[in-house]
N, C-alpha and C. Protein backbone atom coordinates (compact mmCIF):
# COMPACT_ATOMS: atom_id res chain seq x y z
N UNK A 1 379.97 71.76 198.79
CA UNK A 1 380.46 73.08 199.13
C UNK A 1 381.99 73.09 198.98
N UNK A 2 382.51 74.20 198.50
CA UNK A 2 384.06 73.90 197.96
C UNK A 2 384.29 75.44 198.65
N UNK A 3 385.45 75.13 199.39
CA UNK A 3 386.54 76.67 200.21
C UNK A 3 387.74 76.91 199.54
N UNK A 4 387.88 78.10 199.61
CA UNK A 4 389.41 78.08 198.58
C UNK A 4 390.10 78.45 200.09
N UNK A 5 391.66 78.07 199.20
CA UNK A 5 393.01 78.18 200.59
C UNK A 5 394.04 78.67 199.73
N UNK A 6 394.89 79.10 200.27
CA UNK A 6 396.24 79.46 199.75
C UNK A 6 397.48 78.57 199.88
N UNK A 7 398.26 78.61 198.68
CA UNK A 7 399.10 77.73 199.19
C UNK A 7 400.76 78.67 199.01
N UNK A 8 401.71 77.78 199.82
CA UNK A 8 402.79 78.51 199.01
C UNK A 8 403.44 77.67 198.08
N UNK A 9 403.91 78.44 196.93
CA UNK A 9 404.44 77.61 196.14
C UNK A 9 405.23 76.17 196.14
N UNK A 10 405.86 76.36 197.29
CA UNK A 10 406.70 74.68 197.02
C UNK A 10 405.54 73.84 197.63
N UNK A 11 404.88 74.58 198.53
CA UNK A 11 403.77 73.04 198.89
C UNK A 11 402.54 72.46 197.67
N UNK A 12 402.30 73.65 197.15
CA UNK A 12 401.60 73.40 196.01
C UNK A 12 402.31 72.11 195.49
N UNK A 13 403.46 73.00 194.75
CA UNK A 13 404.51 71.91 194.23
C UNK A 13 404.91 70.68 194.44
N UNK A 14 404.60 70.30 195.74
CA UNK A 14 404.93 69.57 196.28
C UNK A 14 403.46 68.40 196.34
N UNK A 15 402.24 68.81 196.58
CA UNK A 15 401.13 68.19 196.52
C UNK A 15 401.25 67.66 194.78
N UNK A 16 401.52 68.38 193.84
CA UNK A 16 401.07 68.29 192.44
C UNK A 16 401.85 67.32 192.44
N UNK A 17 402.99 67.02 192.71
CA UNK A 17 403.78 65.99 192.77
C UNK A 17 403.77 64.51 193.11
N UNK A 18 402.71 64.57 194.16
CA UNK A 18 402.47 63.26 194.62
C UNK A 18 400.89 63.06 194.31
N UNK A 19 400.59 63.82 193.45
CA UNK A 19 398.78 63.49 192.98
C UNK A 19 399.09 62.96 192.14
N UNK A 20 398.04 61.73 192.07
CA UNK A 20 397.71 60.41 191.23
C UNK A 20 396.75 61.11 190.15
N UNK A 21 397.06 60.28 188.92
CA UNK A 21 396.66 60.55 187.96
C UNK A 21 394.86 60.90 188.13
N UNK A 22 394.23 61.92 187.63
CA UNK A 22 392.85 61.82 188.14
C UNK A 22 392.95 62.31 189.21
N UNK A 23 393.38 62.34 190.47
CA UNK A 23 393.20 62.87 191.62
C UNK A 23 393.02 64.04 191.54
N UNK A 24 392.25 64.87 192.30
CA UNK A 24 391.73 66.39 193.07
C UNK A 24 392.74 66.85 193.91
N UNK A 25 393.15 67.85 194.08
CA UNK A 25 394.05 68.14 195.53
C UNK A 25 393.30 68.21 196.63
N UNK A 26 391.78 68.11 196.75
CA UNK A 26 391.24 67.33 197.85
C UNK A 26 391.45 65.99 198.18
N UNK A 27 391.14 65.24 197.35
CA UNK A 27 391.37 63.86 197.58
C UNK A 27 393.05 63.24 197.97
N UNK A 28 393.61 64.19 197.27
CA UNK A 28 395.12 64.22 197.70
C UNK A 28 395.58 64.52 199.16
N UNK A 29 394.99 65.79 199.99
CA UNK A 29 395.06 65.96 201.42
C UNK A 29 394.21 65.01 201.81
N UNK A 30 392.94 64.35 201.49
CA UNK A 30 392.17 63.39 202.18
C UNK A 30 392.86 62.56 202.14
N UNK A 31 393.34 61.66 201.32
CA UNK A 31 394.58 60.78 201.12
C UNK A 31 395.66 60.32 202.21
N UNK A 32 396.67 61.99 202.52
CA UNK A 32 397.27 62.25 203.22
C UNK A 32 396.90 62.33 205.00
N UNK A 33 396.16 62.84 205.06
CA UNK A 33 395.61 62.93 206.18
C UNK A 33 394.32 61.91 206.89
N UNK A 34 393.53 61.41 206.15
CA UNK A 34 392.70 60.24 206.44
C UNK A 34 393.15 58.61 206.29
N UNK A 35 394.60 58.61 206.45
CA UNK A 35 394.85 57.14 206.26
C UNK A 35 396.52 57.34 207.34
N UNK A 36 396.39 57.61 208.33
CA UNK A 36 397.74 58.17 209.45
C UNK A 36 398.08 56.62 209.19
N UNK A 37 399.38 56.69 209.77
CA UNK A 37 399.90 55.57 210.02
C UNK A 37 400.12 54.21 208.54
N UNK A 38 400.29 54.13 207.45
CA UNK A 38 400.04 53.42 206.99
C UNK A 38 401.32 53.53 205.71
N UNK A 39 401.93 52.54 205.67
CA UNK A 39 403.29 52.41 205.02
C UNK A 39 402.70 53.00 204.08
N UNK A 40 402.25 52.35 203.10
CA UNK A 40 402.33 52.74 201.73
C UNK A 40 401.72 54.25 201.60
N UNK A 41 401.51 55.27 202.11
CA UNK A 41 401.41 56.40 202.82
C UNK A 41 402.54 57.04 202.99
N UNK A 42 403.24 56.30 203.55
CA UNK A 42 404.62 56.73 203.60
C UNK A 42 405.74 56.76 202.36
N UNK A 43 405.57 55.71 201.79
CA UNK A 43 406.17 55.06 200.81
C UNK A 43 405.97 56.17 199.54
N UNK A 44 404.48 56.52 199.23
CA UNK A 44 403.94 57.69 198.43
C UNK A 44 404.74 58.96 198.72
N UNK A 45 405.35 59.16 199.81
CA UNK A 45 405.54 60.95 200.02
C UNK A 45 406.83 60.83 199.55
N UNK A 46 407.53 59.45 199.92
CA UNK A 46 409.12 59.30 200.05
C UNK A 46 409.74 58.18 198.72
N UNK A 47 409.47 58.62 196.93
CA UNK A 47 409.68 57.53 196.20
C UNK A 47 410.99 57.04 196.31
N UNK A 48 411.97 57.22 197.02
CA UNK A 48 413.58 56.89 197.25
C UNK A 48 413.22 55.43 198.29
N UNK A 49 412.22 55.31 198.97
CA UNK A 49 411.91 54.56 199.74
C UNK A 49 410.37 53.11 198.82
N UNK A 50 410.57 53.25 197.29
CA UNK A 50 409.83 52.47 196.85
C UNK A 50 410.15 51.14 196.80
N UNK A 51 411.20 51.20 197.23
CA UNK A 51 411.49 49.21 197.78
C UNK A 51 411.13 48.93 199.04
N UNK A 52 410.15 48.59 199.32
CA UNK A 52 408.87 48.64 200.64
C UNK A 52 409.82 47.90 201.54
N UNK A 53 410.38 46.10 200.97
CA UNK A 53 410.65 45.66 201.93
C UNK A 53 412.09 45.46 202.41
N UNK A 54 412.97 46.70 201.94
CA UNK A 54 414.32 47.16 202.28
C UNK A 54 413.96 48.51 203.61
N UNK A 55 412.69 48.99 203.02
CA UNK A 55 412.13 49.94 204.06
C UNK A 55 411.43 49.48 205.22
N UNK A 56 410.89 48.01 205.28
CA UNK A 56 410.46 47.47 206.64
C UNK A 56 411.49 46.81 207.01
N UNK A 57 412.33 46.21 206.86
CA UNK A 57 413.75 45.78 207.42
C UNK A 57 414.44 47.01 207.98
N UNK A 58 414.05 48.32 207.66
CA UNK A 58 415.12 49.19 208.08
C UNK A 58 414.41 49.32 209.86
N UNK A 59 412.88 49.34 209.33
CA UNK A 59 411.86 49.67 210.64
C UNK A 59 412.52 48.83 211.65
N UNK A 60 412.12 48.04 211.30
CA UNK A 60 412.38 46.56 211.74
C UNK A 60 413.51 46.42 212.76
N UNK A 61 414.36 46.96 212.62
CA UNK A 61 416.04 47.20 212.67
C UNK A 61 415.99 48.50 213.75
N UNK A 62 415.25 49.09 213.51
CA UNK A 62 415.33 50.48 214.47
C UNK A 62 414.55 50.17 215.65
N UNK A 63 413.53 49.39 215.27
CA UNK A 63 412.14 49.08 216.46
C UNK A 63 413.16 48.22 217.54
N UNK A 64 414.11 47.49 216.82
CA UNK A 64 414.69 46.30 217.70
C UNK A 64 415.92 47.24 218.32
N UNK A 65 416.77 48.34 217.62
CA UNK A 65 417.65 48.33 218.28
C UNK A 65 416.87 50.12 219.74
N UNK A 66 415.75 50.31 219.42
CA UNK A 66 415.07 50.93 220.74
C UNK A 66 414.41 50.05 221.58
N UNK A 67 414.09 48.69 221.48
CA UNK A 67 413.85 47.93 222.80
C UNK A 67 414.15 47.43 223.23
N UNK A 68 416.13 47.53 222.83
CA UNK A 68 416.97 47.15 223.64
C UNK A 68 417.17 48.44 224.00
N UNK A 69 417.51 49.53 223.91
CA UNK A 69 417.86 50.32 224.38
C UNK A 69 416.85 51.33 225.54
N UNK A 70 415.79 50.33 225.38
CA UNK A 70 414.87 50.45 226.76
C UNK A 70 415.08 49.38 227.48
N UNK A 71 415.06 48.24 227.59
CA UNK A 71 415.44 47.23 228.55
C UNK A 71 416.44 47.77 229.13
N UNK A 72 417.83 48.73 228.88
CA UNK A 72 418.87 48.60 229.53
C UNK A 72 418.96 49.55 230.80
């Protein structure tokens, strides 16, 4: 069973953008939305951030400097 939706243009734009070759713009929101939490998830929305492990050092770096800044 298939529903149609509306989109507005930049989100359209914006989905077409990050769909994989072959991909559906279903499988693209399933994608997005059925895999929460998960770097390379992240990494997909944000290609400025495709050097993964300059981007977990940054985590890394933030996680540490908020549990000091809860201890205090």
């Amino acid at each position: 069973m298939t529903k149609s939706i509306s989109l507005s243009e930049d989100v359209y734009t914006l989905l077409n953008s990050i769909r994989g070759k072959g991909e559906s713009f279903s499988e693209v929101i399933r994608r997005l939305t059925g895999n929460k939490g998960r770097l390379m998830e992240i990494v997909d929305l944000y290609p400025e951030l495709s050097e993964v492990s300059e981007y977990e050092e940054s985590v890394k770096r933030l996680r540490m400097q908020i549990d000091e800044g809860l201890k205090a």
